[in-house]
Structure formats: structure tokens, C-alpha cells
Protein backbone atom coordinates (compact mmCIF):
# COMPACT_ATOMS: atom_id res chain seq x y z
CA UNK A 1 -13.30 27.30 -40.13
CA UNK A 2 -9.90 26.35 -38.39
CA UNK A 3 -11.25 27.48 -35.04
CA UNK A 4 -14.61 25.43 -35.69
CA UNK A 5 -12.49 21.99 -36.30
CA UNK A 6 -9.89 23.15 -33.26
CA UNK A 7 -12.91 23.55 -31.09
CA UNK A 8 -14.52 20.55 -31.71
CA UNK A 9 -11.05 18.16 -31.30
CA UNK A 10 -11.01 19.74 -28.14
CA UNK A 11 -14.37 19.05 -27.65
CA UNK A 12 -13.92 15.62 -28.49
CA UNK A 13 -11.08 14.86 -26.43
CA UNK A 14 -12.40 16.59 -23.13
CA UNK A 15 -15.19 13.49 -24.01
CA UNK A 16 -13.33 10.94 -24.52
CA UNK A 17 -11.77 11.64 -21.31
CA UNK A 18 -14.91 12.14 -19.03
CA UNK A 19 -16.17 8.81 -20.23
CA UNK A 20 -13.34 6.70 -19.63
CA UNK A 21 -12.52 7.67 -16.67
CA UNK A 22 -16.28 7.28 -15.66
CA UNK A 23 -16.06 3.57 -17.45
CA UNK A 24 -13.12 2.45 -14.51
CA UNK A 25 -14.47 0.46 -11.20
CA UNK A 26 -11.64 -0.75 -8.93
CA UNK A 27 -12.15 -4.25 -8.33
CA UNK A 28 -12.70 -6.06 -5.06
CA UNK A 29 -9.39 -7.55 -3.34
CA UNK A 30 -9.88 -11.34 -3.33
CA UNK A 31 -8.70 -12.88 0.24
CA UNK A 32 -8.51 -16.22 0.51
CA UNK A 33 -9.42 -18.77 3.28
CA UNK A 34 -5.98 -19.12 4.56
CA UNK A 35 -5.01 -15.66 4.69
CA UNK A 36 -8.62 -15.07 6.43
CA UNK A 37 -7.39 -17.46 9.23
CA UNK A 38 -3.97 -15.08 9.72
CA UNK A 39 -6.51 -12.02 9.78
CA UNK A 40 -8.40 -13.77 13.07
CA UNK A 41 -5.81 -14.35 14.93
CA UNK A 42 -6.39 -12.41 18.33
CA UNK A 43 -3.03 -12.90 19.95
CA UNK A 44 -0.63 -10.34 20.24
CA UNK A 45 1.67 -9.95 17.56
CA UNK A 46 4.90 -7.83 17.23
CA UNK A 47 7.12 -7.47 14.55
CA UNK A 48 10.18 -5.61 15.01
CA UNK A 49 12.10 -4.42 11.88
CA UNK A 50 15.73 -3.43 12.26
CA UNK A 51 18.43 -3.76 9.81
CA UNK A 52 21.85 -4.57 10.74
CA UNK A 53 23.65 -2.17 8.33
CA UNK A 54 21.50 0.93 9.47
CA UNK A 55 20.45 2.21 12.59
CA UNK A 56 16.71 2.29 11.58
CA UNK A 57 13.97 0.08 12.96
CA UNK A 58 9.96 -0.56 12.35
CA UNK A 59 8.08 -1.92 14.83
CA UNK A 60 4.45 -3.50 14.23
CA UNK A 61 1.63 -4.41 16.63
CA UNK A 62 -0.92 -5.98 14.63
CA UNK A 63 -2.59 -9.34 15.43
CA UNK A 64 -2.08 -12.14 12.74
CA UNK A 65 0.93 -10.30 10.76
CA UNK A 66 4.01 -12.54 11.83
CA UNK A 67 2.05 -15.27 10.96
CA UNK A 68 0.66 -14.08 7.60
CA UNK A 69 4.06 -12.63 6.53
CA UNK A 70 5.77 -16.76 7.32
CA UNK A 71 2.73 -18.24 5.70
CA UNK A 72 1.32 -16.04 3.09
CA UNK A 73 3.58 -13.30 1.74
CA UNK A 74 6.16 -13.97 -1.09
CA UNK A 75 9.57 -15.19 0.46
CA UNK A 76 12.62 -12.72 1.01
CA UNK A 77 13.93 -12.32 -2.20
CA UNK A 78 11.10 -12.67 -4.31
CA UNK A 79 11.35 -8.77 -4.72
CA UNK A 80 14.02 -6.77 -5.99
CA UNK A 81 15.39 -3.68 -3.15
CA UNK A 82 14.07 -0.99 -6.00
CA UNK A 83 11.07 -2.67 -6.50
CA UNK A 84 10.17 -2.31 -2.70
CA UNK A 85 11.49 1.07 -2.23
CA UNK A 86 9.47 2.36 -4.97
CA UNK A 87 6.58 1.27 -3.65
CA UNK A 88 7.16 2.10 -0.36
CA UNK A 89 7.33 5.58 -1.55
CA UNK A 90 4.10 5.59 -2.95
CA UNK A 91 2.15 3.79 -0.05
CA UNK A 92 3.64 5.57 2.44
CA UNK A 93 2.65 9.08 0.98
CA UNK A 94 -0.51 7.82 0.86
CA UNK A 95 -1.03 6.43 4.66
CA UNK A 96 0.73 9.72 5.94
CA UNK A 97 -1.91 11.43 4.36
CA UNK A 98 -4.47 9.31 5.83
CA UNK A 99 -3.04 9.63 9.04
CA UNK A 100 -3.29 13.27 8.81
CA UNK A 101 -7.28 13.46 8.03
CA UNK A 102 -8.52 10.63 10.68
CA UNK A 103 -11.97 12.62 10.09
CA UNK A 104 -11.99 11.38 6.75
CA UNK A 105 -10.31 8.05 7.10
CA UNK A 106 -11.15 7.22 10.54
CA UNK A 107 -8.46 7.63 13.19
CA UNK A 108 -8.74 3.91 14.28
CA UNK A 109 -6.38 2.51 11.28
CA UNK A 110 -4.43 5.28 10.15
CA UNK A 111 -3.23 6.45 13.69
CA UNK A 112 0.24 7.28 12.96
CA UNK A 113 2.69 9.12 9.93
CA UNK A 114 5.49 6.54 8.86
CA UNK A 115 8.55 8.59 8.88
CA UNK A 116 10.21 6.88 5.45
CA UNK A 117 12.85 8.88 3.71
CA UNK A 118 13.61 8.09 -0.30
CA UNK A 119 16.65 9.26 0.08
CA UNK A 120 18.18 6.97 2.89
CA UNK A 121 18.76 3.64 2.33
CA UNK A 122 17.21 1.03 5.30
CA UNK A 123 18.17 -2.00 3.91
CA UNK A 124 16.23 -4.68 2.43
CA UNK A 125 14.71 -6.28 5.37
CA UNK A 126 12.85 -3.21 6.56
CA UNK A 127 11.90 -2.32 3.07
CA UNK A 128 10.68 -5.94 2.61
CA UNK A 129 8.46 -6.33 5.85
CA UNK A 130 7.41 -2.62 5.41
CA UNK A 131 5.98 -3.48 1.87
CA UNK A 132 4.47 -6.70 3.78
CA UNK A 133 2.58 -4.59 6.00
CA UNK A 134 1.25 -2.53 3.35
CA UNK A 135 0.10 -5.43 1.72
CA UNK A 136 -1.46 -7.09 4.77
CA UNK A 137 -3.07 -4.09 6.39
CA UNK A 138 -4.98 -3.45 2.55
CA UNK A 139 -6.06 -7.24 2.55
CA UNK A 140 -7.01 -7.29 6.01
CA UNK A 141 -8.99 -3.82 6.12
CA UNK A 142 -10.06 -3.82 2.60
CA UNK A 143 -8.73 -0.34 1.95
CA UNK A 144 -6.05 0.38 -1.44
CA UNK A 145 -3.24 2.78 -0.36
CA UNK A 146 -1.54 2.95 -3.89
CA UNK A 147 -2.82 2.51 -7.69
CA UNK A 148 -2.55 -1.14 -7.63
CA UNK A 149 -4.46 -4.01 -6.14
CA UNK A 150 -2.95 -5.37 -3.31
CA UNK A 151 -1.58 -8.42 -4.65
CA UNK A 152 0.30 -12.03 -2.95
């Protein structure tokens, strides 16, 4: 009789599982007008991320980003150092794992591995225009590279 009742908790639960995670849809990312305008911009655009304190450096080529990141993106500050590391962490496991299936991903946006360390310490201005990116390059190309939705 134990068994019986065991078996069908189990049963239960293995349910309960299978239909909520069927229940979940990820929701669109919402872009508005303005940011739209930073995504069209066709000049050239580098960024190039080095912090004083460290010998490490970022640079980015991507069309509309300076201008999104002065216009758009939350203000230095706005995050905490943690907060940004932590979530670099996350997204960048996820692009280097993009970048090493461009069959699956497409080669075109993922094109190279982002050599970040947790353990070394780059300062808060690469961590803050890293996170940026992340946040940019999601809104821009519609993709999500971590659990949450790419948020301003």
C-alpha cells in the first residue's frame, strides 16, 4: 500500500513538472523607437574598453553602440561592480558557447569566444560597457543570452 501512495506522489510530481514547464513562453523584448534609431546607424562605431587599474581591454566594432550606450543604457553607476560581474559570468558562458556551434547559431553574430575570467578583477568600466554590449547586441538581434529579458 506504501509503495502504491509512493508511486503515485512521484507520479504526481513528475506531472506537475512536465506541465509547468510546458505552461512558460519567453516573452518578446520590447525595443523602442529611440533605441531603433541607435540600431540603424550605419557608421562605424568603435568602442574601446580599457581600465586604468588593469592591463585588460575590450574592444567593440558594432554600428550604433557608442551612441546607444550615451543615449539609452543606464548611466555609470546605476549598477553595482557585483551586480555586473555576475552577470557577465553568465552571458559570457553563454555567447562562448554560441561562438563555438556557429552551425547552430549562425557564425555571423557569434564570431568570437570572450576570454572573461571570474576570478580577475577588470574594473568597473569594462565590466560596465561589457554588460552594455550584452544588453545591446540581445535588443538589437533579438536573441536572450542569459535567463532574463534583456532589460534598460
Amino acid at each position: 500500500m506504501k509503495r502504491a501512495v509512493l508511486q503515485f506522489i512521484v507520479f504526481a510530481i513528475l506531472v506537475i513538472c512536465a506541465a509547468s514547464s510546458c505552461a512558460g513562453t519567453k516573452k518578446a523584448i520590447e525595443v523602442t523607437d529611440d533605441e531603433k534609431m541607435t540600431f540603424n546607424q550605419q557608421e562605424g562605431d568603435t568602442v574601446k574598453i580599457v581600465s586604468d587599474s588593469t592591463e585588460y581591454e575590450i574592444i567593440i566594432i558594432e554600428p550604433g553602440f557608442n551612441i546607444w550606450l550615451a543615449s539609452i543604457a543606464k548611466p555609470e553607476g546605476y549598477y553595482s561592480q557585483s551586480y555586473l560581474e555576475n552577470r557577465n559570468q553568465i552571458y559570457v558562458i553563454n555567447w562562448n558557447q554560441r561562438a563555438m556551434q556557429p552551425l547552430r547559431y549562425g557564425g555571423n553574430l557569434y564570431e568570437m569566444q570572450i576570454d572573461y575570467s571570474p576570478g580577475i578583477d577588470y574594473g568597473y568600466e569594462v565590466n560596465y560597457k561589457l554588460y552594455n554590449y550584452f544588453i545591446y547586441f540581445q535588443r538589437k538581434y533579438n536573441q536572450r543570452i542569459g535567463p532574463w529579458l534583456p532589460r534598460i
